[in-house]
Protein backbone atom coordinates (compact mmCIF):
# COMPACT_ATOMS: atom_id res chain seq x y z
CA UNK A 1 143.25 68.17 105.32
CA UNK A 2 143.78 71.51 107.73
CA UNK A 3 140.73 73.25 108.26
CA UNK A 4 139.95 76.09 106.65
CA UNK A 5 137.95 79.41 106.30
CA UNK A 6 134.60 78.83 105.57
CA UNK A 7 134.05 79.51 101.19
CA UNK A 8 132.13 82.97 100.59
CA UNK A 9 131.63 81.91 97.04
CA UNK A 10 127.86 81.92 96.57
CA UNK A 11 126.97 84.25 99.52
CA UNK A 12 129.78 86.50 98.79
CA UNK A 13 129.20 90.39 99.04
CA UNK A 14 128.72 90.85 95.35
CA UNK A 15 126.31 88.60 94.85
CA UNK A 16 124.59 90.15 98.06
CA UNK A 17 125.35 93.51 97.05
CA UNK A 18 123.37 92.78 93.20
CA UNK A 19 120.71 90.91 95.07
CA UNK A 20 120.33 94.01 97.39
CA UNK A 21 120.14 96.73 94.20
CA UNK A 22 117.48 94.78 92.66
CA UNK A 23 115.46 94.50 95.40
CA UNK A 24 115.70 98.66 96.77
CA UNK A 25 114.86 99.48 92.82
CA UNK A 26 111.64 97.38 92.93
CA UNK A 27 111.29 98.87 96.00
CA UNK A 28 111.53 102.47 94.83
CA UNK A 29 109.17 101.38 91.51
CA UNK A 30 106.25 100.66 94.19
CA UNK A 31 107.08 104.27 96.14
CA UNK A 32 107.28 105.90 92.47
CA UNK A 33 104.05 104.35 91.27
CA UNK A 34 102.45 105.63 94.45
CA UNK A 35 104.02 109.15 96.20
CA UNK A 36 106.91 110.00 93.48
CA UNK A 37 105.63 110.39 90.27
CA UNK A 38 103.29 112.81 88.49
CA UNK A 39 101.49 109.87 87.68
CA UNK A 40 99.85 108.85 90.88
CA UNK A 41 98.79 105.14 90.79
CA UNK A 42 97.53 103.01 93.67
CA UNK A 43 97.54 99.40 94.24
CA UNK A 44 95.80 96.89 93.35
CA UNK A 45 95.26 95.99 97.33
CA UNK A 46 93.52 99.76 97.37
CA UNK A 47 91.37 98.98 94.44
CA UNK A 48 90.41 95.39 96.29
CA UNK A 49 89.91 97.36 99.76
CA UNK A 50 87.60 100.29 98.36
CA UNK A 51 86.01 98.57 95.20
CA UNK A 52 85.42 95.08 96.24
CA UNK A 53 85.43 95.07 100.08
CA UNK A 54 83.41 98.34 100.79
CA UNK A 55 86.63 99.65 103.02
CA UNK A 56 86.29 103.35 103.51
CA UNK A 57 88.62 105.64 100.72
CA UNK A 58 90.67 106.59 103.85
CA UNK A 59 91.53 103.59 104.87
CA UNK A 60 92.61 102.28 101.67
CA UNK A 61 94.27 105.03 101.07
CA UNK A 62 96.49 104.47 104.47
CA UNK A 63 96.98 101.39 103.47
CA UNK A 64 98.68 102.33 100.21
CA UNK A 65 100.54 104.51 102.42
CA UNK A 66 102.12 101.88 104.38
CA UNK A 67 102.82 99.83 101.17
CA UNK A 68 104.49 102.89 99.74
CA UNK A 69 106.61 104.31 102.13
CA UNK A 70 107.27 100.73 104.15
CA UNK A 71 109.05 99.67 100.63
CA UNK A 72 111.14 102.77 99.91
CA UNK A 73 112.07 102.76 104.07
CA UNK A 74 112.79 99.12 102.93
CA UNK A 75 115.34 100.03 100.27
CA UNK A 76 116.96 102.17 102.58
CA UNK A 77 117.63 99.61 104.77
CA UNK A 78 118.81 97.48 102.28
CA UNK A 79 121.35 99.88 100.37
CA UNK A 80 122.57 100.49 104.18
CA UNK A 81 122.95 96.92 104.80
CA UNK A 82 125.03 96.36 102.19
CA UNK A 83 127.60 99.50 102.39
CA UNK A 84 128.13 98.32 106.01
CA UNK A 85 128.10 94.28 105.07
CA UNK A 86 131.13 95.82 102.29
CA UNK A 87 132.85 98.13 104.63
CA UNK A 88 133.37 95.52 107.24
CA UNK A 89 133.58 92.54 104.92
CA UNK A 90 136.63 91.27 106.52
CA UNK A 91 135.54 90.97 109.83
CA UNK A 92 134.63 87.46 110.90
CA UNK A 93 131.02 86.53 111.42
CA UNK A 94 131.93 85.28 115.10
CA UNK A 95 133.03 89.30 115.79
CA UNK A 96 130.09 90.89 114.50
CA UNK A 97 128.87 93.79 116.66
CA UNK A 98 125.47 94.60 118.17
CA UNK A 99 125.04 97.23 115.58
CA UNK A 100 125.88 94.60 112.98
CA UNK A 101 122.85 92.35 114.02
CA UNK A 102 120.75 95.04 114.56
CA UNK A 103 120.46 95.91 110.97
CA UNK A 104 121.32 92.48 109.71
CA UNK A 105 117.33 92.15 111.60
CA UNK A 106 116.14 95.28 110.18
CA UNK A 107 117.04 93.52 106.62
CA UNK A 108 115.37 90.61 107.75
CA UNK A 109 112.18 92.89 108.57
CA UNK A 110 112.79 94.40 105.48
CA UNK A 111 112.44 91.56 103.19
CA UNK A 112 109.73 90.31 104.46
CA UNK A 113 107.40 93.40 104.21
CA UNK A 114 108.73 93.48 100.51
CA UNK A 115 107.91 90.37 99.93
CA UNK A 116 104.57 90.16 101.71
CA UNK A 117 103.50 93.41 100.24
CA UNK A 118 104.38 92.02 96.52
CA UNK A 119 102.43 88.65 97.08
CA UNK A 120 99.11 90.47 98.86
CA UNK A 121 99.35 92.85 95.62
CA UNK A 122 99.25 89.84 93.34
CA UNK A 123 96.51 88.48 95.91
CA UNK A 124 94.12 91.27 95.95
CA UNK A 125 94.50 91.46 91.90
CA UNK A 126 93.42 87.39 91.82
CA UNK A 127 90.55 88.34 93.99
CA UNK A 128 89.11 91.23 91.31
CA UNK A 129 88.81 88.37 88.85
CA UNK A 130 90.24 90.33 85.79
CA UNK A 131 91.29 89.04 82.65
CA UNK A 132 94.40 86.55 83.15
CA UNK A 133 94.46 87.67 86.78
CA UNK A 134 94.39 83.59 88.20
CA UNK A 135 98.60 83.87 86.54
CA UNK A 136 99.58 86.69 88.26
CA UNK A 137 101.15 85.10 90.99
CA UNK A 138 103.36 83.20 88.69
CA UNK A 139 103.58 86.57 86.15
CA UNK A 140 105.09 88.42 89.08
CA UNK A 141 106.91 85.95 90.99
CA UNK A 142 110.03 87.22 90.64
CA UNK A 143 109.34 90.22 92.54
CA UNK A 144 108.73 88.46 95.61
CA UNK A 145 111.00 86.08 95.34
CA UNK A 146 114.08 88.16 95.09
CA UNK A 147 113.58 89.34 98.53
CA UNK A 148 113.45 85.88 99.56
CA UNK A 149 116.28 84.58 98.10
CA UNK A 150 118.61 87.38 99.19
CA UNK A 151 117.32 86.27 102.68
CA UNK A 152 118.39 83.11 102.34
CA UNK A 153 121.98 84.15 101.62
CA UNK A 154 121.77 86.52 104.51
CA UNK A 155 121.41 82.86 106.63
CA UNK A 156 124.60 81.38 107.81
CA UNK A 157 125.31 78.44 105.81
CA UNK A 158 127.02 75.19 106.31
CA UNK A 159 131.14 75.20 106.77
CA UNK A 160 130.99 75.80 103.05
CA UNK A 161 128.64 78.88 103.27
CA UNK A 162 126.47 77.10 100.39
CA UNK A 163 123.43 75.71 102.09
CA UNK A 164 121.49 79.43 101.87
CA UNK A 165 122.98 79.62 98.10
CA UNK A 166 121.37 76.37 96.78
CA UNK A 167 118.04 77.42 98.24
CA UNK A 168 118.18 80.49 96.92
CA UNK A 169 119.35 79.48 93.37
CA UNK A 170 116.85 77.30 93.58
CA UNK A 171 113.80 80.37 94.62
CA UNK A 172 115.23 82.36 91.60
CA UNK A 173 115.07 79.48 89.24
CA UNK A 174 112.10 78.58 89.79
CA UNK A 175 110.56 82.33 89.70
CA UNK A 176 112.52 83.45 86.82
CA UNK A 177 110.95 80.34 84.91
CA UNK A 178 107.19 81.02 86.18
CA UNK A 179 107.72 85.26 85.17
CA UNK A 180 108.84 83.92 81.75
CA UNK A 181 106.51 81.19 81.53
CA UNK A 182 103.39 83.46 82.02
CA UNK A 183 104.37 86.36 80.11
CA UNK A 184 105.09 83.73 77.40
CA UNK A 185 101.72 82.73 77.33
CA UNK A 186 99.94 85.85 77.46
CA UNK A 187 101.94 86.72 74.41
CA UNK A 188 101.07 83.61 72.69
CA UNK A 189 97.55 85.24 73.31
CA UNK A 190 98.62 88.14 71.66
CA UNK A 191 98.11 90.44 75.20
CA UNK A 192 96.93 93.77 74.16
CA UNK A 193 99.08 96.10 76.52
CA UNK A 194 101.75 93.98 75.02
CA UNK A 195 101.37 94.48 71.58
CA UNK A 196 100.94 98.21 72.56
CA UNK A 197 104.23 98.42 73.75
CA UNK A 198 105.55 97.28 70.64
CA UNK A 199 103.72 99.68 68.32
CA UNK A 200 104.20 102.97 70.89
CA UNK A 201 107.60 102.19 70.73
CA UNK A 202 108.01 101.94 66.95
CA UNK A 203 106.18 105.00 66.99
CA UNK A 204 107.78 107.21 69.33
CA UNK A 205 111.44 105.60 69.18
CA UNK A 206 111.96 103.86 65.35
CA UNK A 207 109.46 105.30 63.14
CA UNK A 208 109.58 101.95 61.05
CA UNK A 209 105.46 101.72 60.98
CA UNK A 210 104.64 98.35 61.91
CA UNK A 211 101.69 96.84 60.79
CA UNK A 212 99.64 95.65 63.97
CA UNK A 213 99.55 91.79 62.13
CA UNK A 214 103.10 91.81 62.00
CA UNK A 215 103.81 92.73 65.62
CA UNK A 216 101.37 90.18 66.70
CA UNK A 217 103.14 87.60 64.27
CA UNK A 218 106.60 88.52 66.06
CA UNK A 219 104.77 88.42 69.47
CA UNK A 220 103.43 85.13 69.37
CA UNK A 221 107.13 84.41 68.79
CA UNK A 222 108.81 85.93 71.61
CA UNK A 223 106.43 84.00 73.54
CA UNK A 224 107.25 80.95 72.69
CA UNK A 225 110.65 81.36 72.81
CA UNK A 226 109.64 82.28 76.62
CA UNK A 227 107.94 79.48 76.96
CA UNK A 228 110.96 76.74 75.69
CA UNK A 229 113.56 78.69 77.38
CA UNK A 230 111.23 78.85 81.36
CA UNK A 231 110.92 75.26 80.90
CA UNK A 232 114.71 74.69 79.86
CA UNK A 233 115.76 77.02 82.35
CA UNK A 234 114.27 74.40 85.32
CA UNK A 235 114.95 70.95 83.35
CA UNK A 236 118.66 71.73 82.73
CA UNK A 237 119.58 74.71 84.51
CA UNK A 238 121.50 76.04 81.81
CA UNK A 239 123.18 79.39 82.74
CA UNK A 240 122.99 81.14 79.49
CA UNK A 241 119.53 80.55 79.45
CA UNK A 242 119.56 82.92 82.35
CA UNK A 243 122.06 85.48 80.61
CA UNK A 244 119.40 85.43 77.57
CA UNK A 245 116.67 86.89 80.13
CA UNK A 246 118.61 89.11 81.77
CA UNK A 247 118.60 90.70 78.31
CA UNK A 248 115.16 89.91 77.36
CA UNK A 249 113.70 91.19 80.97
CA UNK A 250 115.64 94.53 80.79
CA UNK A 251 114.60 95.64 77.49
CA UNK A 252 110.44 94.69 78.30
CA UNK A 253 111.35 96.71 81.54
CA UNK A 254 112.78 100.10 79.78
CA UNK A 255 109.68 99.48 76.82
CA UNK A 256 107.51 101.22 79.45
CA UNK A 257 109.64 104.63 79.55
CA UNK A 258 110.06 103.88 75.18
CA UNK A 259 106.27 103.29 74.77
CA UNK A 260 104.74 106.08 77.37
CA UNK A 261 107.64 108.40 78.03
CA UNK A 262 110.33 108.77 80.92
CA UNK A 263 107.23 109.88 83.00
CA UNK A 264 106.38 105.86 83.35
CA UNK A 265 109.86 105.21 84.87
CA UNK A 266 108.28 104.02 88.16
CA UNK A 267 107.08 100.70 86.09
CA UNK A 268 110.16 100.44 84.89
CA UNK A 269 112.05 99.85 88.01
CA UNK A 270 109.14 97.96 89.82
CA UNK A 271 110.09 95.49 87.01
CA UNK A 272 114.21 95.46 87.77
CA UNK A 273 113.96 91.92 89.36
CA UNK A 274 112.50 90.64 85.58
CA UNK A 275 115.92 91.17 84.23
CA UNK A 276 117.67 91.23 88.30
CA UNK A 277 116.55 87.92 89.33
CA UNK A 278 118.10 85.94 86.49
CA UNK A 279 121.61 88.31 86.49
CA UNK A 280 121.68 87.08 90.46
CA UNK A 281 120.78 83.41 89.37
CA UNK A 282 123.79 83.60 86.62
CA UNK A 283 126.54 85.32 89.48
CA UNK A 284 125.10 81.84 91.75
CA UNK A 285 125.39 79.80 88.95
CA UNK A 286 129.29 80.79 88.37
CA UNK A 287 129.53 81.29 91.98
CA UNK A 288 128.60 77.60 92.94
CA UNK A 289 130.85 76.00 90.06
CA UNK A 290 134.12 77.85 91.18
CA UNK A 291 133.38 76.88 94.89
CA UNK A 292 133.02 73.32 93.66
CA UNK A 293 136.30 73.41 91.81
CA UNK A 294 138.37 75.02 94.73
CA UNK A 295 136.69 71.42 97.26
CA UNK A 296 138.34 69.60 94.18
CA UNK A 297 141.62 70.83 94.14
CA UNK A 298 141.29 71.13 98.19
CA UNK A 299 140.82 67.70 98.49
CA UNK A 300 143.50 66.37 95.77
CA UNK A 301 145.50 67.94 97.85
């Protein structure tokens, strides 16, 4: 058989391009949380530095700042990365410029911070000891995941491109299940924020007056419908269990702006890779089948 291009199926520039959007939205929930919105709210690592640790308020406070502004520089980066990855998509890797792996580093950098800010966040929450705080690295994994997996596709692959796909289908598969899996259980435990939600919304959006037993009924529910579909999700891999959650993730994300008002909208996008993660893990999932049927028909060739 002749050689051929290398595939661009699972680490093509859509895929990329989605991974990239989830991530800078995140990114801007953490900056909105912090320095954009009228509702100023800091970090849990400031409320671990000043509270627990006996770090000064200034110092805590420039931490925040870093956190802050490092993400939304980060999403800059990002959304840059990806108009230049689509404007020169047709230029082979070999003939990439010095500009071209300058920022392909900067993304690199970028990710990172994202994702190192994310896990020391879930981290410094663990360390305060609050109630269901020992889950939150599984509860949020998705956040710090995404950036992970997008910089695994960044990687050059094998001659098929795939190698960096199947790691990072693998990263979102596994985070998408834990995310579900946790906020399954704490609504199994009938969460109070959760149920919250629920009747705020009803309230403000429906007007249908639920009863606060019913909600709780239909809570315990949803979560165990979380539960079965995070643990079908990594036994069979099932791709429409991942469409289901792209659903389910989007609407719990918007039920902050339905429950407190558009005002809240920063913890609405800081939660984009609840409903992003699994949409990217779906596009791999398609991705990876049609590059397996175009080596079949390559090699009946």
């Amino acid at each position: 058989m002749p050689d051929s291009a290398p595939h661009s199926c699972c680490a093509s520039p859509l895929v990329r391009c989605c991974l990239r959007i989830v991530i800078a939205m995140q990114c801007l929930g953490v900056a909105g949380r912090y320095c954009l919105s009228t509702w100023e709210s800091e970090s849990h690592i400031f409320e671990f530095l000043f509270f627990e640790s006996g770090v000064s308020e200034k110092t805590a406070q420039l931490t925040d700042d870093v956190g802050a502004y490092g993400c939304l520089l980060a999403a800059g980066v990002l959304v840059v990365g990806g108009a230049i990855e689509f404007a020169t998509r047709k230029i082979n890797s070999g003939k990439r410029t010095t500009f071209h792996r300058i920022v392909r580093s900067l993304e690199f950098m970028s990710l990172l911070f994202v994702a190192g800010w994310f896990v020391a966040d879930a981290l410094a929450y663990m360390a305060r000891g609050e109630l269901y705080s020992k889950f939150v690295l599984g509860e949020v994994a998705v956040r710090y995941a995404a950036p992970l997996a997008l910089g695994c596709l960044l990687l050059p692959g094998d001659s098929n491109g795939r190698n960096g796909s199947e790691v990072a289908k693998w990263i979102l598969t596994i985070a998408t299940s834990a995310t579900f899996l946790i906020h399954g259980y704490k609504a199994v435990e009938l969460y109070g924020p959760f149920t919250d939600l629920i009747l705020l919304t009803d309230m403000k959006c429906f007007g249908i007056g639920f009863e606060q037993a019913t909600v709780e009924t239909g809570l315990a529910l949803i979560g165990w419908i979380d539960i079965g579909l995070a643990l079908v999700l990594v036994a069979t891999r099932w791709r429409w269990t991942a469409a289901y959650m792209v659903f389910w993730g989007l609407l719990t994300a918007v039920s902050r702006m339905t429950a407190f008002g558009v005002f809240a909208w920063p913890e609405t996008l800081v939660r984009t890779a609840n409903w992003g993660s699994p949409l990217v893990l779906l596009l791999l999932c398609f991705a990876l089948q049609s590059g397996k049927r175009s080596d079949n028909l390559e090699a009946g060739l």
